[in-house]
N, C-alpha and C. Protein backbone atom coordinates (compact mmCIF):
# COMPACT_ATOMS: atom_id res chain seq x y z
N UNK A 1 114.70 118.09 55.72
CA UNK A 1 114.41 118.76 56.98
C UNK A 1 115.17 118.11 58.13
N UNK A 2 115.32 116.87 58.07
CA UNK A 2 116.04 116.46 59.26
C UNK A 2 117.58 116.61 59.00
N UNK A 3 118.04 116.97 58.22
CA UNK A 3 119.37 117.38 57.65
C UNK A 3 119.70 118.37 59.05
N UNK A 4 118.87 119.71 59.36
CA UNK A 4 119.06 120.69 59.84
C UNK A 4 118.87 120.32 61.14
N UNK A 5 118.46 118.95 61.94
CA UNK A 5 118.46 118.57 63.43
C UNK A 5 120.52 117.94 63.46
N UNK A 6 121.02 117.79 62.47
CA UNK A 6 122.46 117.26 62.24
C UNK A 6 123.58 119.00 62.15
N UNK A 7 122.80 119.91 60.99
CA UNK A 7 123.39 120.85 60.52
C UNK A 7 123.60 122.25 62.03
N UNK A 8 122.36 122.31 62.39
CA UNK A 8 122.27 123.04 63.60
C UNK A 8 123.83 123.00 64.55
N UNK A 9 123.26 122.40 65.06
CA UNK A 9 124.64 121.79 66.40
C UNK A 9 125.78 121.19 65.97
N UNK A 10 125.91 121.06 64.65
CA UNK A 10 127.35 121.68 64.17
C UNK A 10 127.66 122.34 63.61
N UNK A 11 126.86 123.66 63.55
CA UNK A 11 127.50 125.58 63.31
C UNK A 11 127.99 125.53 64.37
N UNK A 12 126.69 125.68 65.96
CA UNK A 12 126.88 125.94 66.95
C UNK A 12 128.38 125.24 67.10
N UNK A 13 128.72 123.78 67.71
CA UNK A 13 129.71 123.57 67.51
C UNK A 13 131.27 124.39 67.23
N UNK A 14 130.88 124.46 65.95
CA UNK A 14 131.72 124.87 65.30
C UNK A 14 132.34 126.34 65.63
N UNK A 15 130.84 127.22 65.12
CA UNK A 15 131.54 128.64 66.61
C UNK A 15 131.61 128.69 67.83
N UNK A 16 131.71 127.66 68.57
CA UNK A 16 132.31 127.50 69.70
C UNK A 16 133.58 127.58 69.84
N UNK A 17 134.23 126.24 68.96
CA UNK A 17 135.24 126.22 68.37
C UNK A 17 136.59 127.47 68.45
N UNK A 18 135.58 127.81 67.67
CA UNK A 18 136.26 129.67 66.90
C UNK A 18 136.35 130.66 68.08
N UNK A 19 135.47 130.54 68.78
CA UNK A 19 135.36 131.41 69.66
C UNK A 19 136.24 131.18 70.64
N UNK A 20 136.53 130.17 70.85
CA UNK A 20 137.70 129.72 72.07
C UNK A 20 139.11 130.24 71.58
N UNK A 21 139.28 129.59 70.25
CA UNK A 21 140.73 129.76 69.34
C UNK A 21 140.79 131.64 69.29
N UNK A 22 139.71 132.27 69.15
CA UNK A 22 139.99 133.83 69.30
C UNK A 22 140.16 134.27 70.49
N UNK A 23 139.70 133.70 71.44
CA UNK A 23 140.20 133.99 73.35
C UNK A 23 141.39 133.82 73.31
N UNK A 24 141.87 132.30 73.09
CA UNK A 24 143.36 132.22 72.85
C UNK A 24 144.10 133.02 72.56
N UNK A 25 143.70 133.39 71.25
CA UNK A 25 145.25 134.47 70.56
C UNK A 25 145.42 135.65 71.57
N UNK A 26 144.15 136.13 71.76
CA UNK A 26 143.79 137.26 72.20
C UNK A 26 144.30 137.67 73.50
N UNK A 27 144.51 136.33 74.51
CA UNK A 27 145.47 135.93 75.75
C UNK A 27 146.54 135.83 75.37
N UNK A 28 147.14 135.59 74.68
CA UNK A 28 148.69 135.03 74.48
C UNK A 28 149.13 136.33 73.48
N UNK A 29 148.30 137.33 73.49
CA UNK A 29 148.99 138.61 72.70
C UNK A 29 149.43 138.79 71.27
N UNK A 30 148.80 137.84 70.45
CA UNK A 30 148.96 137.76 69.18
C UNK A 30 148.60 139.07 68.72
N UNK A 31 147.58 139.84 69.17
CA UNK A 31 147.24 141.06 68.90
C UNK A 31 148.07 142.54 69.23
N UNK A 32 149.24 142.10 69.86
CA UNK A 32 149.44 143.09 70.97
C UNK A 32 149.98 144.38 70.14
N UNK A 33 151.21 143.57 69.21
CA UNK A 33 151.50 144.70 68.46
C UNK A 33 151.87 144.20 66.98
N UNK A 34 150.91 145.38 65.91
CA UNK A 34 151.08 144.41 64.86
C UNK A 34 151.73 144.75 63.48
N UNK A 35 151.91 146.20 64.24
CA UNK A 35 153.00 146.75 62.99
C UNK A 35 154.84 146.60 63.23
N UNK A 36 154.78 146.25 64.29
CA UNK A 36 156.29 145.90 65.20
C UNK A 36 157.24 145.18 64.28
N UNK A 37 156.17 143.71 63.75
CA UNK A 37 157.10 142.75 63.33
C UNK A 37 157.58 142.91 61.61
N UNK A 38 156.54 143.78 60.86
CA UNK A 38 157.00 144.56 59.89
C UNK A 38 157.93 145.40 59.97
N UNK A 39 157.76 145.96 60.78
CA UNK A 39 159.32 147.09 60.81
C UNK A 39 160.59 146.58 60.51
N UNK A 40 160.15 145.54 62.30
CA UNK A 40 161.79 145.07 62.20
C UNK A 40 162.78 144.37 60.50
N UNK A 41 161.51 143.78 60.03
CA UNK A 41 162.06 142.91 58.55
C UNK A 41 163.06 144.07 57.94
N UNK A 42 162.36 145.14 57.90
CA UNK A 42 163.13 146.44 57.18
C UNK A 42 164.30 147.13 57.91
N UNK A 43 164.74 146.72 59.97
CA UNK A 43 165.76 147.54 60.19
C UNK A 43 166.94 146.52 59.88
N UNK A 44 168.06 147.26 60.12
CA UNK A 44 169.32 146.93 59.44
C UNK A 44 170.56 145.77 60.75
N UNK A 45 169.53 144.90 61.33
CA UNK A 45 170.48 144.23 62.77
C UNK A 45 171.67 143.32 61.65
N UNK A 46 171.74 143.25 60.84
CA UNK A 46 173.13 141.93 60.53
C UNK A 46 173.63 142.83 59.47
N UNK A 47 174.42 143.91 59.73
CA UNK A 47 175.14 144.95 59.17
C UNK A 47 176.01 143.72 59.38
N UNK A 48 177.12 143.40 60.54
CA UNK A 48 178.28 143.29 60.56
C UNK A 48 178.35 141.69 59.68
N UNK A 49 177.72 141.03 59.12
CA UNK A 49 177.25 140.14 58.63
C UNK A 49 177.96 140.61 56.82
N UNK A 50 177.68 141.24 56.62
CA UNK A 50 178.20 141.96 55.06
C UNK A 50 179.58 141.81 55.24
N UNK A 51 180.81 141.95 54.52
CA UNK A 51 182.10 142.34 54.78
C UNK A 51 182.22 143.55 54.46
N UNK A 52 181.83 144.12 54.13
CA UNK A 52 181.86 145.74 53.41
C UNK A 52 181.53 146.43 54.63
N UNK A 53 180.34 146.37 55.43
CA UNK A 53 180.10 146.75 56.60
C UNK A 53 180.47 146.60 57.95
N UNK A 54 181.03 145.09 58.00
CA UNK A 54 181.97 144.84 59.04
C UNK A 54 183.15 145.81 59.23
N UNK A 55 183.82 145.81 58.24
CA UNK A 55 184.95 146.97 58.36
C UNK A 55 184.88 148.19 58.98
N UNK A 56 183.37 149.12 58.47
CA UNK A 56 183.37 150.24 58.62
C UNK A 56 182.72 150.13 60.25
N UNK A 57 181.85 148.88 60.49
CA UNK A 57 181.58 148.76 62.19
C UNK A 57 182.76 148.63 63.11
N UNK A 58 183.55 147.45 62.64
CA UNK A 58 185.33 147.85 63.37
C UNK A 58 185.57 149.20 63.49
N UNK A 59 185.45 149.76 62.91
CA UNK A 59 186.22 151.27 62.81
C UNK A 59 185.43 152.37 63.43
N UNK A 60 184.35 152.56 64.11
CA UNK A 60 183.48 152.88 64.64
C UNK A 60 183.94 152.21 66.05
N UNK A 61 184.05 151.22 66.15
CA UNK A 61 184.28 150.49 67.48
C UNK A 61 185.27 150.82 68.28
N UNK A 62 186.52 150.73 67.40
CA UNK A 62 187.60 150.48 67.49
C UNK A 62 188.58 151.53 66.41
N UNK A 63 188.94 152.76 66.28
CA UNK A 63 189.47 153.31 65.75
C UNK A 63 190.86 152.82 65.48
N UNK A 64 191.41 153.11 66.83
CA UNK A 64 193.13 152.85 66.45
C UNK A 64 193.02 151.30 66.34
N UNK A 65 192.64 150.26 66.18
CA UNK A 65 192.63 148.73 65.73
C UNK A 65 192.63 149.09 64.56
N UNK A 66 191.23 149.78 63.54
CA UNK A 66 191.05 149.72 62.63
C UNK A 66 191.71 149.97 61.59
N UNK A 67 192.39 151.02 61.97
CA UNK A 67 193.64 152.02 61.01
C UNK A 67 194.66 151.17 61.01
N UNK A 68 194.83 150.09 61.59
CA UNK A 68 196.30 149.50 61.05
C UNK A 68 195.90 148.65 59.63
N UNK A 69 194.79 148.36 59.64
CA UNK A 69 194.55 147.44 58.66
C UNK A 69 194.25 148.26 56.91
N UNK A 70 194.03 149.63 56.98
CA UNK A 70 193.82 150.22 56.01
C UNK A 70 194.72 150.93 54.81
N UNK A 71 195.24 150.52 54.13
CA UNK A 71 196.53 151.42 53.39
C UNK A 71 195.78 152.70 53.47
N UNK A 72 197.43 153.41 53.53
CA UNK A 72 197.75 154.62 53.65
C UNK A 72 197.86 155.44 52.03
N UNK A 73 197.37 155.95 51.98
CA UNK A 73 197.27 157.14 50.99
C UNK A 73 197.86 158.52 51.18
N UNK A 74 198.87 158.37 50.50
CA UNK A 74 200.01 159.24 50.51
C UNK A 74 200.22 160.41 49.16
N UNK A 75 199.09 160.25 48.22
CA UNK A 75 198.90 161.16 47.75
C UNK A 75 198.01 162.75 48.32
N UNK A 76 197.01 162.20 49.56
CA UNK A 76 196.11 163.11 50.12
C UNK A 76 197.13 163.94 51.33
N UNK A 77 197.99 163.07 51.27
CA UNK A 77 199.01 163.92 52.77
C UNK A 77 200.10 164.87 52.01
């Protein structure tokens, strides 16, 4: 029985604790948006990072740069 004059006032304690650390997040916007940071994992920002894709981003950018670097195919002409 006297266990619970020790056990008491450190739940209380304890969700105090908790309760502060959930104000926290809750201020600092941990909540704000939470499907955002999933997305991004899946969009495509380090294309030019590939070499396969760098090329075709040059060429998008920069047309007449790009075309000097590409052989010419002289069967399609």
């Amino acid at each position: 029985m006297t266990i619970l004059y020790l056990l008491i006032p450190l739940a209380v304690g304890l969700m105090a604790v908790a309760i502060v650390f959930f104000l926290w997040t809750v201020r600092t916007g941990q909540y704000d948006d939470l499907e955002g940071p999933a997305h991004r994992i899946l969009m495509d920002d380090d294309d030019p990072k590939i070499p396969g894709n760098a090329k075709k981003t040059k060429q998008l950018e920069n047309p007449a740069e790009a075309s000097d670097d590409e052989p010419v195919d002289k069967k399609g002409e």
